[in-house]
Protein backbone atom coordinates (compact mmCIF):
# COMPACT_ATOMS: atom_id res chain seq x y z
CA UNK A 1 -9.27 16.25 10.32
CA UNK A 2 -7.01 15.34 7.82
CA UNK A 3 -2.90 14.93 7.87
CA UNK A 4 -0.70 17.50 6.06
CA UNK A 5 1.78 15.28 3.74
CA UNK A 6 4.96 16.80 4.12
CA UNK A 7 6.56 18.43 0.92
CA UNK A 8 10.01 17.13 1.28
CA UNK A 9 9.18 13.78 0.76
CA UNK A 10 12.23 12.16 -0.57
CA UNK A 11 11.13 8.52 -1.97
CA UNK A 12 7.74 8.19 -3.42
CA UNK A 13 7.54 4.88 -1.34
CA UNK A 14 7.28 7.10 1.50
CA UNK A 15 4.81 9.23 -0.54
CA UNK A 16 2.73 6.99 -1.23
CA UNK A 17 2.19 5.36 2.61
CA UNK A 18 1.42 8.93 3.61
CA UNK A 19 -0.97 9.46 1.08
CA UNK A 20 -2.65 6.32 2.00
CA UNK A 21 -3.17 7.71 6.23
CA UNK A 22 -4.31 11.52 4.25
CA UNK A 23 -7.14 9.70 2.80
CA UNK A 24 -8.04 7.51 5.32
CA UNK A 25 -11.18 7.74 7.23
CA UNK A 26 -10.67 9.74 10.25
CA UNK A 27 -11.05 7.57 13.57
CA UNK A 28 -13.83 6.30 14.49
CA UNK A 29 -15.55 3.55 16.91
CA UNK A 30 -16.86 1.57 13.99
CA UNK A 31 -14.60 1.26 11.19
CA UNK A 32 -16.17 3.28 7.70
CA UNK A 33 -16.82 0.81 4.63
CA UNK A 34 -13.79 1.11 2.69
CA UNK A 35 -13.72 2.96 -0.43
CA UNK A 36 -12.85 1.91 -4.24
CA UNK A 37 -10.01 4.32 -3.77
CA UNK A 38 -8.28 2.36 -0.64
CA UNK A 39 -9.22 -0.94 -1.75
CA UNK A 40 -7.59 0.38 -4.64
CA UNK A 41 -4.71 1.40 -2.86
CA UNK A 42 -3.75 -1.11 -0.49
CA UNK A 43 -4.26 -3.52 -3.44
CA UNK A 44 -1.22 -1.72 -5.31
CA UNK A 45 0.57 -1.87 -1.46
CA UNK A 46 -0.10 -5.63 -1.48
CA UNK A 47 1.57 -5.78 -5.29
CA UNK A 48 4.91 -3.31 -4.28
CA UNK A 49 5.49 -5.42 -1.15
CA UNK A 50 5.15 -8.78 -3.68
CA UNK A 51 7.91 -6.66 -5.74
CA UNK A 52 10.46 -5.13 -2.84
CA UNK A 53 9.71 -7.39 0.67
CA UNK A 54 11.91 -9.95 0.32
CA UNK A 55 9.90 -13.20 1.93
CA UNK A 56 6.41 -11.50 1.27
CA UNK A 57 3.64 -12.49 -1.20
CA UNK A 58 0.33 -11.58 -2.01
CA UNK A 59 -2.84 -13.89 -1.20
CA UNK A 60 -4.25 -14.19 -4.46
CA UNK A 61 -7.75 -15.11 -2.84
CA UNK A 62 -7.76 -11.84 -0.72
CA UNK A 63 -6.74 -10.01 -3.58
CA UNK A 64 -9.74 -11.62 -5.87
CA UNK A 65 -12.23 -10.91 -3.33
CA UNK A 66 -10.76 -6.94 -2.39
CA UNK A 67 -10.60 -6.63 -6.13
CA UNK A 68 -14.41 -7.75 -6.66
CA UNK A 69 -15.61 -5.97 -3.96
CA UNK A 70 -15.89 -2.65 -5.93
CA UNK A 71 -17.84 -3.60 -8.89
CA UNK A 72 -19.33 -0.75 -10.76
CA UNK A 73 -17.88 0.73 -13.73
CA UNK A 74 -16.66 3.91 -11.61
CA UNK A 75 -15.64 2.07 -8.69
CA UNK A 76 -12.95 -0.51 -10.87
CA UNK A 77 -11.97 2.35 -12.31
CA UNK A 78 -10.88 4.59 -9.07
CA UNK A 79 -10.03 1.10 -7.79
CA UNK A 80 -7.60 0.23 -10.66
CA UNK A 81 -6.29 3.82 -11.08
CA UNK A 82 -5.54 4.07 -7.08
CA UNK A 83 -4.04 0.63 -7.57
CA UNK A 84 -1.68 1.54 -10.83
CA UNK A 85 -0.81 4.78 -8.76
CA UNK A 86 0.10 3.13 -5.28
CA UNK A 87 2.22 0.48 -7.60
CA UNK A 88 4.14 2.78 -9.29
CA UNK A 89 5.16 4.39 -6.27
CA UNK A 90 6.62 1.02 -5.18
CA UNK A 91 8.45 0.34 -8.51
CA UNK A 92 10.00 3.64 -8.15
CA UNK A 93 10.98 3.19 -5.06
CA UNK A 94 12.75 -0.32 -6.09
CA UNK A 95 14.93 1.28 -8.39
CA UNK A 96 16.11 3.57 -5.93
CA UNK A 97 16.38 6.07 -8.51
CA UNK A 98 15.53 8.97 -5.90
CA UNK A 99 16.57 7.21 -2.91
CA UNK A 100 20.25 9.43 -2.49
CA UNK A 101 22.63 6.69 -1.79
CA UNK A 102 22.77 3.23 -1.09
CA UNK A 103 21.96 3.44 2.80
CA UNK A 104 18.85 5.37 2.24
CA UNK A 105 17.51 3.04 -0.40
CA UNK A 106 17.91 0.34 2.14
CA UNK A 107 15.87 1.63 4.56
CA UNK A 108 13.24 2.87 2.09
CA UNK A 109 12.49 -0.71 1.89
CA UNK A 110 12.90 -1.54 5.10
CA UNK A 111 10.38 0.71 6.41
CA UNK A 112 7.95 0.21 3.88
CA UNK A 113 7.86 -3.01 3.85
CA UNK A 114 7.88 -2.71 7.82
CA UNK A 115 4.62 -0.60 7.39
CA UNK A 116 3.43 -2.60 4.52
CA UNK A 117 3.24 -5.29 7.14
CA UNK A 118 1.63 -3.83 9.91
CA UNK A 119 -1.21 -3.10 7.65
CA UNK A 120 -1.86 -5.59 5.64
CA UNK A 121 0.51 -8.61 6.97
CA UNK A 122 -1.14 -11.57 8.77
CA UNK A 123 -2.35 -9.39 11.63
CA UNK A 124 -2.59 -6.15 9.72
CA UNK A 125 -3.88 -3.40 11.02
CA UNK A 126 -6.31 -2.16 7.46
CA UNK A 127 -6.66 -5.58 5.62
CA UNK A 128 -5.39 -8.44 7.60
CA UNK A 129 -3.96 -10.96 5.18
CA UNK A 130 -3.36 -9.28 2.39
CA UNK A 131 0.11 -10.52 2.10
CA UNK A 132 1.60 -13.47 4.15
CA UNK A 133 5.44 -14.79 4.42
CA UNK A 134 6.38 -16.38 1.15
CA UNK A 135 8.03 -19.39 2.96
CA UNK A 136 5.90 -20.40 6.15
């Protein structure tokens, strides 16, 4: 079954990280090949938290091989779109130009990149070193 995404969503940040658990493979024993469209989207993830997580960078050799592992026409193209999308969300969310203050900007970031780790940090829990800390 899939998640209801609240309406009053108030930082597309936060948008976007619920989109990415409403179209996520439901739970299963074996985990389901991953789509063009969440490659695609944790790829843009990987690029906001390069952007907003201060001490956070992408693995570029992760990101090659995610990137490569959708190669048909269609698939780079829901791959690339998903990715542009899931970016923008981030970049938004950087300029805290819907964020209502100061204090809730802060936390915006703090909780996405917060989430943004638990999923794809070292020991993430949907692409495990996707991103690593910028200064080990």
């Amino acid at each position: 079954m899939k998640k209801q995404i609240h309406h009053s969503c108030w930082a597309s940040a936060i948008c976007a990280l619920a989109l990415l658990f409403a179209v996520g493979p439901a739970w299963s024993a074996e985990p389901a090949p991953m789509t063009a469209r969440e490659a695609g989207a944790r790829y843009g993830q990987a690029l906001g938290v390069a952007l907003v997580c201060y001490g956070l960078k992408t693995r570029s050799g992760e990101m090659a091989n995610l990137a490569a592992a959708h190669s048909s026409e269609s698939e780079r193209a829901e791959f690339q779109e998903e990715a542009d999308k899931v970016l923008k969300s981030w970049q938004d969310a950087s300029s805290c130009k819907n964020a209502g203050g100061p204090n809730n900007c802060r936390l915006i970031h703090e909780w996405s990149c917060r989430d943004a780790l638990l999923e794809i940090g070292p020991s993430g829990s949907k692409i495990p070193g996707l991103v690593e800390a910028a200064h080990p």
